[in-house]
Protein backbone atom coordinates (compact mmCIF):
# COMPACT_ATOMS: atom_id res chain seq x y z
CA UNK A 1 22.98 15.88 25.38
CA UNK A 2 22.68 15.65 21.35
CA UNK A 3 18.64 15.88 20.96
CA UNK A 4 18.70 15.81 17.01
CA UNK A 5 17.00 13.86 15.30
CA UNK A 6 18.39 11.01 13.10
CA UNK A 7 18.97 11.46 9.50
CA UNK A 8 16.86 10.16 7.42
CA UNK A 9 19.02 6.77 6.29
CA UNK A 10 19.16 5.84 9.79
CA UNK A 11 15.33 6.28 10.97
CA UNK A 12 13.56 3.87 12.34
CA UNK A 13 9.80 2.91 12.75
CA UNK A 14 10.15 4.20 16.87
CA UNK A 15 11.42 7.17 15.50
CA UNK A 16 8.53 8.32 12.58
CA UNK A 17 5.91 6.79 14.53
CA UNK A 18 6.77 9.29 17.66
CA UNK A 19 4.65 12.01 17.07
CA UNK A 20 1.57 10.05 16.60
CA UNK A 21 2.84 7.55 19.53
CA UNK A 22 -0.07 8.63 21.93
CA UNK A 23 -2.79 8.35 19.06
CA UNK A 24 -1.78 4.95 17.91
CA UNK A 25 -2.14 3.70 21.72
CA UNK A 26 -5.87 5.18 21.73
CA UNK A 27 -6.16 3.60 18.41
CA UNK A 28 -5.35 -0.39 19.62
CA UNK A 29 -7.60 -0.20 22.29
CA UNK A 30 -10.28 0.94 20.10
CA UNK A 31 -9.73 -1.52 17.23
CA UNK A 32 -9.39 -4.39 19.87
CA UNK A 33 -12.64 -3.41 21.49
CA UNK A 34 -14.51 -2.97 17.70
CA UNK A 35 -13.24 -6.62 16.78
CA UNK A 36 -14.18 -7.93 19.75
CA UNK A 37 -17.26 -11.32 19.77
CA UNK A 38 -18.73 -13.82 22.13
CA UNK A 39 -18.25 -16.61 19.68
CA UNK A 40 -15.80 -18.73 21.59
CA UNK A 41 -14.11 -19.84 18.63
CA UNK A 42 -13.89 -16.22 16.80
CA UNK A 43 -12.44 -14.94 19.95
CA UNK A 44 -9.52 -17.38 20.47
CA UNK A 45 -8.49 -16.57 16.70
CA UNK A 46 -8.59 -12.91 17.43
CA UNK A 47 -6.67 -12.88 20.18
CA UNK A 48 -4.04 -14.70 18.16
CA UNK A 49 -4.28 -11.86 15.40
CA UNK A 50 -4.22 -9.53 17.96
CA UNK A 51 -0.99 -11.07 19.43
CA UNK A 52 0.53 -9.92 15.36
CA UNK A 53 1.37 -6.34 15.67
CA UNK A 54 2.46 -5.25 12.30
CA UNK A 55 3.87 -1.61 11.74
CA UNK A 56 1.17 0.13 11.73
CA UNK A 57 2.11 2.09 8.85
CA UNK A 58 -1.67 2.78 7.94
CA UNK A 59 -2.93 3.73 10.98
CA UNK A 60 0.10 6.10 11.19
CA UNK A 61 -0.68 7.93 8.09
CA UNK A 62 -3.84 8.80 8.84
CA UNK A 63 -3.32 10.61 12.27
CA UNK A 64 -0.18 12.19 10.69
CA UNK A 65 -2.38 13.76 8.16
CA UNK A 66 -5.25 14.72 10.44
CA UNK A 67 -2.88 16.05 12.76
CA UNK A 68 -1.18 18.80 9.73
CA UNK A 69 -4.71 19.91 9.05
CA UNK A 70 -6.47 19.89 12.31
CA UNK A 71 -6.82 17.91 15.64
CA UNK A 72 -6.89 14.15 15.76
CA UNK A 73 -10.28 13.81 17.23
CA UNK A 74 -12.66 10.39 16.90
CA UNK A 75 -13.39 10.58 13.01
CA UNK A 76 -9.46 9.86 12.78
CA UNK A 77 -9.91 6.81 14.84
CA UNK A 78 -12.40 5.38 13.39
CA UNK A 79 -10.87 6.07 10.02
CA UNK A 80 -7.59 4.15 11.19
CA UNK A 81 -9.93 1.74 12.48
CA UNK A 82 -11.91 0.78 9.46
CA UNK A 83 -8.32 0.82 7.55
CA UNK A 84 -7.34 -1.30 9.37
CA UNK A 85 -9.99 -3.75 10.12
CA UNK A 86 -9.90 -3.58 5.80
CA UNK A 87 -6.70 -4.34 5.51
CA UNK A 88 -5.90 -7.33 7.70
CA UNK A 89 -9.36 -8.61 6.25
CA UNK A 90 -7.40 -8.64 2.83
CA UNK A 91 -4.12 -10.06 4.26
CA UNK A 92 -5.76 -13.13 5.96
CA UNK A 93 -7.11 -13.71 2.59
CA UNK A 94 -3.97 -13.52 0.83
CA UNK A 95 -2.92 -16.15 3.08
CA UNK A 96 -5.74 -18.17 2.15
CA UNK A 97 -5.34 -17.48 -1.61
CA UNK A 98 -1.55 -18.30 -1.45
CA UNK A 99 -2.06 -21.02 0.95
CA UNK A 100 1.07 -19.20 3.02
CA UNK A 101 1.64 -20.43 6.26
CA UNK A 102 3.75 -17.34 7.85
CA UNK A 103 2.27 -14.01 8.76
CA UNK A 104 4.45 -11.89 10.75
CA UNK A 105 6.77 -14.66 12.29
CA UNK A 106 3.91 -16.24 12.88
CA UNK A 107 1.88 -19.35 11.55
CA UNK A 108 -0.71 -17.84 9.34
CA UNK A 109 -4.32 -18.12 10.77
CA UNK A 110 -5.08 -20.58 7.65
CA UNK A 111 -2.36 -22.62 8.71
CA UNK A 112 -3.74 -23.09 12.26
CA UNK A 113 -7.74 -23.00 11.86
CA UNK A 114 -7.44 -23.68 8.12
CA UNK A 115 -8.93 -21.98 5.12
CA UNK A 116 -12.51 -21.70 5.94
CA UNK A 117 -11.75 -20.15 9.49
CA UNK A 118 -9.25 -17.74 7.62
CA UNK A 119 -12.40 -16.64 4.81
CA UNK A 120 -14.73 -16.15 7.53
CA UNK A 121 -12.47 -14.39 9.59
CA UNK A 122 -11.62 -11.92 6.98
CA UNK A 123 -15.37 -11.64 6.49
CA UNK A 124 -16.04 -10.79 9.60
CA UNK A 125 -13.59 -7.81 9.62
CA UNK A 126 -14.54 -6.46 6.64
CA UNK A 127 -17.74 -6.31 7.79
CA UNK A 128 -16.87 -4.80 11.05
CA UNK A 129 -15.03 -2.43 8.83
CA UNK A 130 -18.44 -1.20 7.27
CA UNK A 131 -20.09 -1.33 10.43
CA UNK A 132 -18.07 1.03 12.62
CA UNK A 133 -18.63 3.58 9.59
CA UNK A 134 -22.22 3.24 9.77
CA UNK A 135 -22.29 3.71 13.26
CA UNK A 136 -20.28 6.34 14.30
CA UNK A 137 -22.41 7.69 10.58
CA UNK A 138 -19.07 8.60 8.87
CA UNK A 139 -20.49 7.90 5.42
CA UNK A 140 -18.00 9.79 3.44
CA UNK A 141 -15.01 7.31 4.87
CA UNK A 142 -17.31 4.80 3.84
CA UNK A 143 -17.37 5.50 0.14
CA UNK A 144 -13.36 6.61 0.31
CA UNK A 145 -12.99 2.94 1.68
CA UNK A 146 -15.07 1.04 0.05
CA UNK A 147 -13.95 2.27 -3.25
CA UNK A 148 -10.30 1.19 -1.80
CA UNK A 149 -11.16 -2.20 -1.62
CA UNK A 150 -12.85 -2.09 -5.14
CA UNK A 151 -9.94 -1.32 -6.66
CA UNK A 152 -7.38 -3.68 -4.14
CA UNK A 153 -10.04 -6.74 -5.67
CA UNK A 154 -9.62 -5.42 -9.00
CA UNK A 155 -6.28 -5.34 -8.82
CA UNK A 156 -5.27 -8.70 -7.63
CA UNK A 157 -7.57 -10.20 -10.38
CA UNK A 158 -5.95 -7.79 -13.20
CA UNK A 159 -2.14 -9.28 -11.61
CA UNK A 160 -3.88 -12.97 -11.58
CA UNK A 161 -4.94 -12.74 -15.68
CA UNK A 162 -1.51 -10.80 -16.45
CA UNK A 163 0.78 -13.29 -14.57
CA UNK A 164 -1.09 -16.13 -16.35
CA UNK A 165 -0.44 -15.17 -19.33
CA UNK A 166 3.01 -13.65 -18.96
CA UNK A 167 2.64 -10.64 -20.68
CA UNK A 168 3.80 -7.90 -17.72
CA UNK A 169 4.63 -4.82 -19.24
CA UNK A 170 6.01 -1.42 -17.17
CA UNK A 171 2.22 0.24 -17.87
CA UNK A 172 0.19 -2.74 -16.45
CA UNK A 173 2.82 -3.28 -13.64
CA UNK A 174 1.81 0.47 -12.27
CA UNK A 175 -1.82 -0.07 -12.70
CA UNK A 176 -2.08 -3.10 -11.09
CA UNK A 177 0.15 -1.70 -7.68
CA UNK A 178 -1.19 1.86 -8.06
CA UNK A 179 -4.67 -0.46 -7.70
CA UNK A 180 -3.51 -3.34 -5.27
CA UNK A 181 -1.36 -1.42 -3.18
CA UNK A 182 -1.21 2.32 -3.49
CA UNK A 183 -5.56 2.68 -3.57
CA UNK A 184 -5.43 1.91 0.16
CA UNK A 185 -2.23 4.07 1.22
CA UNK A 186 -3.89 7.26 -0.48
CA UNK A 187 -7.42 6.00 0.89
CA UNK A 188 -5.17 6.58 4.34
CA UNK A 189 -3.98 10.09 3.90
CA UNK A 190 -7.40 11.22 1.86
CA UNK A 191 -9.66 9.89 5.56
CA UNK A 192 -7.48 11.38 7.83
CA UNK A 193 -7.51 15.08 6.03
CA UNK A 194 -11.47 14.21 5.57
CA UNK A 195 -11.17 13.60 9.39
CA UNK A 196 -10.32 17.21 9.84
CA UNK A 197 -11.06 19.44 7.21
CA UNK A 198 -13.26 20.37 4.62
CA UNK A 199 -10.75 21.64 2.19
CA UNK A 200 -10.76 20.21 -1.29
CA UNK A 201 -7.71 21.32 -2.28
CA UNK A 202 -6.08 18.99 1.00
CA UNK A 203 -8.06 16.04 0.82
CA UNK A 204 -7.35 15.61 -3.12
CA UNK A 205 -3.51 16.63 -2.47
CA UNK A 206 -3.67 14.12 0.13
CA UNK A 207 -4.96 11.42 -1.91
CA UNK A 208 -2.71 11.84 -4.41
CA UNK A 209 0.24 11.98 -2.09
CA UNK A 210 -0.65 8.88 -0.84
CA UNK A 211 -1.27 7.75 -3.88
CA UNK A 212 2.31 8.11 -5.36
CA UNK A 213 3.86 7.46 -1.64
CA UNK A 214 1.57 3.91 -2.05
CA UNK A 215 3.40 3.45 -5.10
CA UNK A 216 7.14 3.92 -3.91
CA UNK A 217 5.94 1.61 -0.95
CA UNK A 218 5.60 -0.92 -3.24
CA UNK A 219 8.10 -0.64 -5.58
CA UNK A 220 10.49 -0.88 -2.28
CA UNK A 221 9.08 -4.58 -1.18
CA UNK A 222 9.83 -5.64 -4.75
CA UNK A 223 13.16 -4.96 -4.68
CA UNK A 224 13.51 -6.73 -1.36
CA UNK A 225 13.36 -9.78 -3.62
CA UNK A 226 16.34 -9.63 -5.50
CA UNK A 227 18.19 -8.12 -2.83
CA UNK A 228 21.22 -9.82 -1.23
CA UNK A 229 21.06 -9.26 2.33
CA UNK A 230 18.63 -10.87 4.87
CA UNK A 231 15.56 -9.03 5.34
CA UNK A 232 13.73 -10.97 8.17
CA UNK A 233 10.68 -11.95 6.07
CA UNK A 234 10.86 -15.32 2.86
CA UNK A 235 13.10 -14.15 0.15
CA UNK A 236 12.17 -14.25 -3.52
CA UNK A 237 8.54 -15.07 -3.29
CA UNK A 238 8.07 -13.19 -5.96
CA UNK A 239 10.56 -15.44 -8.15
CA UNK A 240 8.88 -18.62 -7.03
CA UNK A 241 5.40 -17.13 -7.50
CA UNK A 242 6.19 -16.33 -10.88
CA UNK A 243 5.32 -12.68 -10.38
CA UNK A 244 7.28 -10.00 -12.42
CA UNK A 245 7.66 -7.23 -10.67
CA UNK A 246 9.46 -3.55 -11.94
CA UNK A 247 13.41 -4.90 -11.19
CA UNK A 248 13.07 -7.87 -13.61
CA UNK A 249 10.71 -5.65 -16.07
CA UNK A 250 13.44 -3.25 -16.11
CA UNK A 251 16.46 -6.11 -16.18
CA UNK A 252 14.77 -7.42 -19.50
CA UNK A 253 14.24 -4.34 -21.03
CA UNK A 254 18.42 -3.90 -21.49
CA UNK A 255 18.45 -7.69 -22.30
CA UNK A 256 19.09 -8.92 -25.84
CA UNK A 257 15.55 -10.84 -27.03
CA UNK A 258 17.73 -14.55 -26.68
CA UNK A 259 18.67 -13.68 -22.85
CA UNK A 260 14.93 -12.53 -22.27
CA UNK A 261 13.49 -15.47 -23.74
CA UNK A 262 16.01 -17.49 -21.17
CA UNK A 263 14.83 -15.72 -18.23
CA UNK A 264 11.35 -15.85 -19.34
CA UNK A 265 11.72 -19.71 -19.44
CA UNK A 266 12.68 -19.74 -16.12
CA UNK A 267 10.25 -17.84 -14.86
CA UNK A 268 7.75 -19.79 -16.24
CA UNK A 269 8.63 -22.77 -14.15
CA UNK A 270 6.44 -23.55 -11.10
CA UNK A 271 9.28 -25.57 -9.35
CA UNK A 272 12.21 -23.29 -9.72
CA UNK A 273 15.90 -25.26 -8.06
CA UNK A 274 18.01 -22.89 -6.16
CA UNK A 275 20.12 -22.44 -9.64
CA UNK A 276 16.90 -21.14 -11.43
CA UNK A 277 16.39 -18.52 -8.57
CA UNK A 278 19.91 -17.74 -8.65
CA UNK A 279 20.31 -17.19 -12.06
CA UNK A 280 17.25 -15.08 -12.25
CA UNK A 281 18.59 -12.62 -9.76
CA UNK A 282 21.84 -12.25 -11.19
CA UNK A 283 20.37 -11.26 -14.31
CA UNK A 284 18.32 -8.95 -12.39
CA UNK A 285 21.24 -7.02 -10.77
CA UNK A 286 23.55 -7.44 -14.02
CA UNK A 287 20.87 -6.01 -16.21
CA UNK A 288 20.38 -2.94 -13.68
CA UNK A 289 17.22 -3.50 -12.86
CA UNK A 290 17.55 -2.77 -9.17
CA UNK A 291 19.10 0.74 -9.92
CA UNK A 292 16.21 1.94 -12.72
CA UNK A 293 13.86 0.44 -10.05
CA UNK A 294 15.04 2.38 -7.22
CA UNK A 295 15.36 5.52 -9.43
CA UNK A 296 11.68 5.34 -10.35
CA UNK A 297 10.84 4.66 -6.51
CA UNK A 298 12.92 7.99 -5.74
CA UNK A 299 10.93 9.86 -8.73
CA UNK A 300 7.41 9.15 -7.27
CA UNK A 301 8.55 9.59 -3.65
CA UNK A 302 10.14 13.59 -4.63
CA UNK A 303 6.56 13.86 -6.20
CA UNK A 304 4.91 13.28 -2.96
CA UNK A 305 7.45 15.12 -1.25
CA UNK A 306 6.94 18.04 -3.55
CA UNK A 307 3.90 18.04 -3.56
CA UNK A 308 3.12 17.63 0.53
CA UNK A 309 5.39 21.36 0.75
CA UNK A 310 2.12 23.06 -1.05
CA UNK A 311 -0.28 22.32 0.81
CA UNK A 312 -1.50 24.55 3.55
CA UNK A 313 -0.52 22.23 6.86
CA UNK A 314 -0.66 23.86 10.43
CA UNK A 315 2.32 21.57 11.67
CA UNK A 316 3.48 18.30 11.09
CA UNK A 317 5.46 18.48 7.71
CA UNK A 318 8.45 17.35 8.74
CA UNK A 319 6.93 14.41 10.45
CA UNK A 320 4.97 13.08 7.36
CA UNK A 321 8.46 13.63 5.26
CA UNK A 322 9.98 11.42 7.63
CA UNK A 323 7.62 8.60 7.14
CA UNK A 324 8.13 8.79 3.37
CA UNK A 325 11.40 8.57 3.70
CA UNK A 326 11.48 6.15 6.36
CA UNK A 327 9.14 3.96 3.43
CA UNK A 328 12.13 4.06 1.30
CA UNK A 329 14.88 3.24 3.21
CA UNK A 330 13.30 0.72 5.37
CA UNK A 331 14.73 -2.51 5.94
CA UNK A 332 12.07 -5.10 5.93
């Protein structure tokens, strides 16, 4: 019997997610039981969100870093809770914001209860979120989190003003995701070394791991969006949102200034036809944006890699490397 393990191309989320299998089931029967209300309505809406397992990426990289530094012990779950309380707080109002109506394969909660259930719902779980820190007194995940979601607001109002008025350069583009995206993935890896150590040196490493790892993560879903195969979630939302994102930064960085001002045009355009989108991602892959993008995405995630193999972890390594990698060479 062949017991290796798969490369790394061929991982999937079963496979990264193994070590930490046992921990994440502790972990949903906590977070169900801290989200948990007698108000008849609030219940029948959680049990829907419930119902929406995403991959549980977040929750993963915290008990994958307590676990190199220490044992996984309650501090880690409630860190993984409040992450994750925080973050589908922020995703149901996206929804809201967007006015999407799919989450997950399913119909977004705004679609079904409408927006004002959707606000109040993500109200309620941020508030849990601060709650279940305050309880279980872990004040120091507190501030770590809270300062997350400072900086996730901050940077969906910085993307807001600089998509307005069309002026995304490479330099904003990192701030905003290192902000909007990457804040919470190193918030992740800086609780669950705070969950089991007291070493500086690990929980700042950690932080900036996740940090840069937040970054490739993000980098990766753009290019989802001017990528040709299927990927089992809406294709080129960015394109019709009129968001410009690192491929088509890159793309009209090689472009002559007529061809840019083209593209530009059509990005501009709130109703884009099918020709529009087309045209856009052609320009995209002919301008080789998706290659510098994916080259940048590889330079942050040897960073993290490189920088994971100097820290001091009692076991584990391997593990966390696999989740990087996994990040990068998911499919969806």
């Amino acid at each position: 019997m062949d017991n290796s393990k798969p490369s790394s191309t061929s991982l999937s989320l079963s496979d990264v997610t193994l070590p930490v299998r046992e921990n994440l089931s502790v972990f949903r029967t906590f977070f169900k039981e801290e989200i948990s209300s007698d108000v008849y309505l609030l219940d029948q809406i959680i049990h829907y969100l419930l119902r929406q397992k995403g991959k549980e990426l977040r929750p993963t990289l915290v008990f994958m870093t307590a676990r190199m530094f220490g044992t996984v012990e309650k501090a880690s779950y409630v860190a993984a809770t409040m992450i994750e309380l925080m973050h589908t707080a922020t995703l149901i109002h996206d929804d809201v914001v967007d006015e999407s109506d799919i989450r997950r394969s399913f119909l977004s909660i705004n679609k079904i209860w409408r927006n004002k259930a959707g606000v109040l719902l993500g109200d309620f779980l941020l508030s849990k979120g601060l709650l279940i820190a305050l309880d279980h007194k872990e004040y120091r995940l507190l501030h770590v989190l809270s300062d997350a979601v400072a900086k996730m607001s901050e940077g969906e109002l910085r993307q807001l003003k600089t998509s307005n008025l069309f002026n995304m350069t490479e330099d904003r583009y990192f701030q905003i995701i290192s902000e909007k995206t990457a804040s919470l993935i190193a918030a992740c890896c800086k609780c669950g070394a705070i969950a089991t150590t007291d070493n500086d040196r690990v929980i700042d490493g950690m932080e900036e791991i996740g940090l840069w790892v937040g970054i490739a993560f993000q980098i990766k879903d753009d290019l989802f969006d001017y990528g040709l195969d299927d990927i089992g979630k809406p294709k080129r939302n960015d394109i019709k949102e009129r968001k410009v994102t690192l491929p088509l930064i890159y793309a009209l960085n090689n472009a002559s200034a007529g061809r840019r001002l083209s593209i530009r045009r059509l990005m501009r355009k709130r109703k884009k036809t099918s020709k529009d989108i087309n045209t856009i991602v052609k320009f995209v892959h002919e301008y080789d944006g998706l290659n510098l993008a994916e080259k940048k995405m590889q330079e942050y995630t040897d960073k993290a890699l490189s920088q994971l193999r100097e820290l001091p972890s009692e076991k584990g390594t391997e593990d966390f490397e696999d989740l990087i990698k996994f990040i990068i060479t998911r499919k969806k």
